[in-house]
C-alpha atoms as a PDB file:
ATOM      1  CA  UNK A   1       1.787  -5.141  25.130  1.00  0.00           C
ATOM      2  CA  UNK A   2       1.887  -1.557  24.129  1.00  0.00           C
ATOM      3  CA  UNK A   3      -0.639   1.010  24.595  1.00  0.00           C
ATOM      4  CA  UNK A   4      -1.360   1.387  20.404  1.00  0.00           C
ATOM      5  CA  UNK A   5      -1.733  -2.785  20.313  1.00  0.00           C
ATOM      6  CA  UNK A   6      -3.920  -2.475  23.000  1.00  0.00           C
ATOM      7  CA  UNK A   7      -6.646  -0.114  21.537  1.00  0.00           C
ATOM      8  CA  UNK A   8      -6.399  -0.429  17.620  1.00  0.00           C
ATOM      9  CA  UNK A   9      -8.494   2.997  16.648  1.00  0.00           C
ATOM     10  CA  UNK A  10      -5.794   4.924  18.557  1.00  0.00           C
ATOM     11  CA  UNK A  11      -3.249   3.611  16.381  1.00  0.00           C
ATOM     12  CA  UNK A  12      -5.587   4.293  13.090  1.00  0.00           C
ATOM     13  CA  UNK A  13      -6.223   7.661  14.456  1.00  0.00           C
ATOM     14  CA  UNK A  14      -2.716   8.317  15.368  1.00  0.00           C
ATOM     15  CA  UNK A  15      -0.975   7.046  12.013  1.00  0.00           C
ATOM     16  CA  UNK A  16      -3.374   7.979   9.669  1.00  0.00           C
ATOM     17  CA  UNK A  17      -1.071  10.244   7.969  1.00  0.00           C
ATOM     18  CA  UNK A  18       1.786   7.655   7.761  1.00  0.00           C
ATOM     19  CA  UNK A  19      -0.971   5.206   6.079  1.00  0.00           C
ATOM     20  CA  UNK A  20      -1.243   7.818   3.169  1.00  0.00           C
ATOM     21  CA  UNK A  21       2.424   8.425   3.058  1.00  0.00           C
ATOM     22  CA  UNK A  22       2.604   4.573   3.057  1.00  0.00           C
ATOM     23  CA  UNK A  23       1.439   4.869  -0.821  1.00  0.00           C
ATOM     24  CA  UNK A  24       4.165   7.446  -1.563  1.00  0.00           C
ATOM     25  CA  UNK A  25       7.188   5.787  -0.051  1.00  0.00           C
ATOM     26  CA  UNK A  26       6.456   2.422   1.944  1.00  0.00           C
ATOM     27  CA  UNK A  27       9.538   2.668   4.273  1.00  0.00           C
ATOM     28  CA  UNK A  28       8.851   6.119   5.868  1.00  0.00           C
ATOM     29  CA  UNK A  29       6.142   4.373   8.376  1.00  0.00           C
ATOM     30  CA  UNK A  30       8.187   1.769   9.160  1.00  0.00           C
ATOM     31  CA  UNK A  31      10.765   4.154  10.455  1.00  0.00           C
ATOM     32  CA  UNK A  32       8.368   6.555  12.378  1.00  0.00           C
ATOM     33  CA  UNK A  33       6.256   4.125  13.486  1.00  0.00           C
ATOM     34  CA  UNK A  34       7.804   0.677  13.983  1.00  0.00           C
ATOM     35  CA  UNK A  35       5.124  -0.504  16.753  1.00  0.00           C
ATOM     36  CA  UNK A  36       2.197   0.630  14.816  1.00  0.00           C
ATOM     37  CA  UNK A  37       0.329  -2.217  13.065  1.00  0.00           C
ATOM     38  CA  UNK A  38      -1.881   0.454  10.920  1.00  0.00           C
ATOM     39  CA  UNK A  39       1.649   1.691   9.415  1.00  0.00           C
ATOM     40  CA  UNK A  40       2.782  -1.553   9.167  1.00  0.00           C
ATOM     41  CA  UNK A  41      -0.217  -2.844   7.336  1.00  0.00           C
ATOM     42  CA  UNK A  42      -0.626   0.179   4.670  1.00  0.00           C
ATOM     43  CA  UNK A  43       3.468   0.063   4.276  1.00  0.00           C
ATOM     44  CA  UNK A  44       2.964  -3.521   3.212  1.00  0.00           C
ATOM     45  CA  UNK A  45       0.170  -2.404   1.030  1.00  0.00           C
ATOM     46  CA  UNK A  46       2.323   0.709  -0.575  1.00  0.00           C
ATOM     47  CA  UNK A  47       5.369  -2.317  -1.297  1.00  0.00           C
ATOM     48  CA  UNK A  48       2.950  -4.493  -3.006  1.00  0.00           C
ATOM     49  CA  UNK A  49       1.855  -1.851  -5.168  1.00  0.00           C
ATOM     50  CA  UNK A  50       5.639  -0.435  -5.906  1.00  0.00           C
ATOM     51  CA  UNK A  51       6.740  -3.809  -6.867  1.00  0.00           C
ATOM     52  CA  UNK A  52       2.958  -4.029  -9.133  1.00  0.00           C
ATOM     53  CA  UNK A  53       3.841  -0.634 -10.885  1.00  0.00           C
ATOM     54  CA  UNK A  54       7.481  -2.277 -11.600  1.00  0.00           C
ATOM     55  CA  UNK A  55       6.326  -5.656 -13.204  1.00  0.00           C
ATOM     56  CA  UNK A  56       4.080  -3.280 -15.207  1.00  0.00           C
ATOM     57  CA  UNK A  57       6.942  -1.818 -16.495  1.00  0.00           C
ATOM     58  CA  UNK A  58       8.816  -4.146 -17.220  1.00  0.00           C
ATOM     59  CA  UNK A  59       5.697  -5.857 -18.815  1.00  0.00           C
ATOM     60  CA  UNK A  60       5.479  -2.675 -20.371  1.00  0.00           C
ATOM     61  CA  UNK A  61       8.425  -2.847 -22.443  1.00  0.00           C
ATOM     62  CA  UNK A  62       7.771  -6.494 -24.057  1.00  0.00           C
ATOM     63  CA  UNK A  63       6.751  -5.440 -27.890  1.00  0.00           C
ATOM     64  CA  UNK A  64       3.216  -5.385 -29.071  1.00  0.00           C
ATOM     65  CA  UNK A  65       2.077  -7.660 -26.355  1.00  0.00           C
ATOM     66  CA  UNK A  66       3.238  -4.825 -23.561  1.00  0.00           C
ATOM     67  CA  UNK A  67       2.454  -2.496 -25.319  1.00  0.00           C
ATOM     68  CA  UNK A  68      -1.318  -3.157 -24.851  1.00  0.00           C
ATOM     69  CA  UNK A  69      -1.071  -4.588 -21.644  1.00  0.00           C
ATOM     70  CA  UNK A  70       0.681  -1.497 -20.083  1.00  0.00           C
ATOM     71  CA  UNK A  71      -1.727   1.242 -20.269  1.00  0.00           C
ATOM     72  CA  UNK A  72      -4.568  -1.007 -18.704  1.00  0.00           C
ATOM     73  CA  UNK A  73      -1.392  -1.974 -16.322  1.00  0.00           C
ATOM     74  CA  UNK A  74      -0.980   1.645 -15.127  1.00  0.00           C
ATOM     75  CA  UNK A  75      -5.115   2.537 -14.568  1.00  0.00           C
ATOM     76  CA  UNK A  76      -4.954  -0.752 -12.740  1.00  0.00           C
ATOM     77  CA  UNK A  77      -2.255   0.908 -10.637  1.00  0.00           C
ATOM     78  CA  UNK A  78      -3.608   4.269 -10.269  1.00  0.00           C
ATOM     79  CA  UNK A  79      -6.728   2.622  -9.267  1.00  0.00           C
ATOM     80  CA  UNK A  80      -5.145   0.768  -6.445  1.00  0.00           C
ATOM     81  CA  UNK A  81      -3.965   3.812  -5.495  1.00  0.00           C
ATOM     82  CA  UNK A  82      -6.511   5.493  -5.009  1.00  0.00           C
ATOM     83  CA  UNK A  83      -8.290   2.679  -3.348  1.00  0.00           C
ATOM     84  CA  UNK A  84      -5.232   2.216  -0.798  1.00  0.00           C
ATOM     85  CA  UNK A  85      -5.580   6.169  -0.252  1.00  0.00           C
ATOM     86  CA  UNK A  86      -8.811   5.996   0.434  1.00  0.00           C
ATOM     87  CA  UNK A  87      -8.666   2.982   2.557  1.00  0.00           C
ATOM     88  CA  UNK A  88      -6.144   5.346   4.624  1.00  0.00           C
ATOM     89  CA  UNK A  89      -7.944   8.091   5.332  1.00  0.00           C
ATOM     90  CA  UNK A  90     -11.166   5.977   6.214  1.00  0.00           C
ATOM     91  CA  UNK A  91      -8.709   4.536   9.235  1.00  0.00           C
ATOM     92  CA  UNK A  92      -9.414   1.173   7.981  1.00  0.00           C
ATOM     93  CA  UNK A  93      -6.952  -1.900   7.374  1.00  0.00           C
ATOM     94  CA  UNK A  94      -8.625  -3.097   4.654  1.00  0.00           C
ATOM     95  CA  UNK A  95      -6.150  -4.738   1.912  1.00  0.00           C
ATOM     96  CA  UNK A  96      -6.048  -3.863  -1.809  1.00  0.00           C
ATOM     97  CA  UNK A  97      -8.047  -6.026  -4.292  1.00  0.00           C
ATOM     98  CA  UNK A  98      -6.160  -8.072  -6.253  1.00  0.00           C
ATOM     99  CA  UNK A  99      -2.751  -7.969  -4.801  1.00  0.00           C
ATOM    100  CA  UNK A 100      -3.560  -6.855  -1.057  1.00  0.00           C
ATOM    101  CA  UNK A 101      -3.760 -10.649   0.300  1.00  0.00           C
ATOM    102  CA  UNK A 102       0.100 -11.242  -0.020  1.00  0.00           C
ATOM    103  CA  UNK A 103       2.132 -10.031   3.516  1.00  0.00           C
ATOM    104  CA  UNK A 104       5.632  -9.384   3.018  1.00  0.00           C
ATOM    105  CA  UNK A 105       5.889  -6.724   5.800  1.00  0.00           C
ATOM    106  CA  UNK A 106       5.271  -8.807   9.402  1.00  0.00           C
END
């Protein structure tokens, strides 16, 4: 076990700017920081936004129906985005609302 595993506020403390970049481009963390289970957690959180802002999209561009649905789509998004942010910065793991429960980053 690694020093970071071992005390879990280093890590935050450590990574905290890789969490925010996390929202920005999800990979970049898991490059710099492949041990880090902050990064890990808010790169996981930054994929399962991307992917929200694409089904948004593509949502988006169904007539009439998507054409509602996509504006309260997007402040949905930039809300969670925000919150993630936030969440960052704070040095917490917290997850998003919503869509934050699903893992697809290990």
């Amino acid at each position: 076990m690694n020093e970071i595993q071992k005390r879990p506020d280093r890590d935050a403390e450590e990574n905290m700017g890789l969490g925010i970049v996390a929202y920005i481009l999800f990979f970049v963390p898991l490059l710099a920081a492949k041990d880090s289970a902050f990064a890990r957690h808010h790169a996981n959180q930054g994929l399962l936004l991307l992917l929200l802002v694409i089904a948004v999209n593509v949502i988006g561009n169904i007539p009439l129906i998507g054409w509602l649905l996509y504006p309260v789509g997007m402040l949905l998004v930039l809300a969670l985005f925000v919150v993630g942010i936030v969440n960052a910065t704070q040095k917490t793991k917290k997850s998003l609302p919503i869509i934050g429960g699903i893992n697809l980053i290990k």
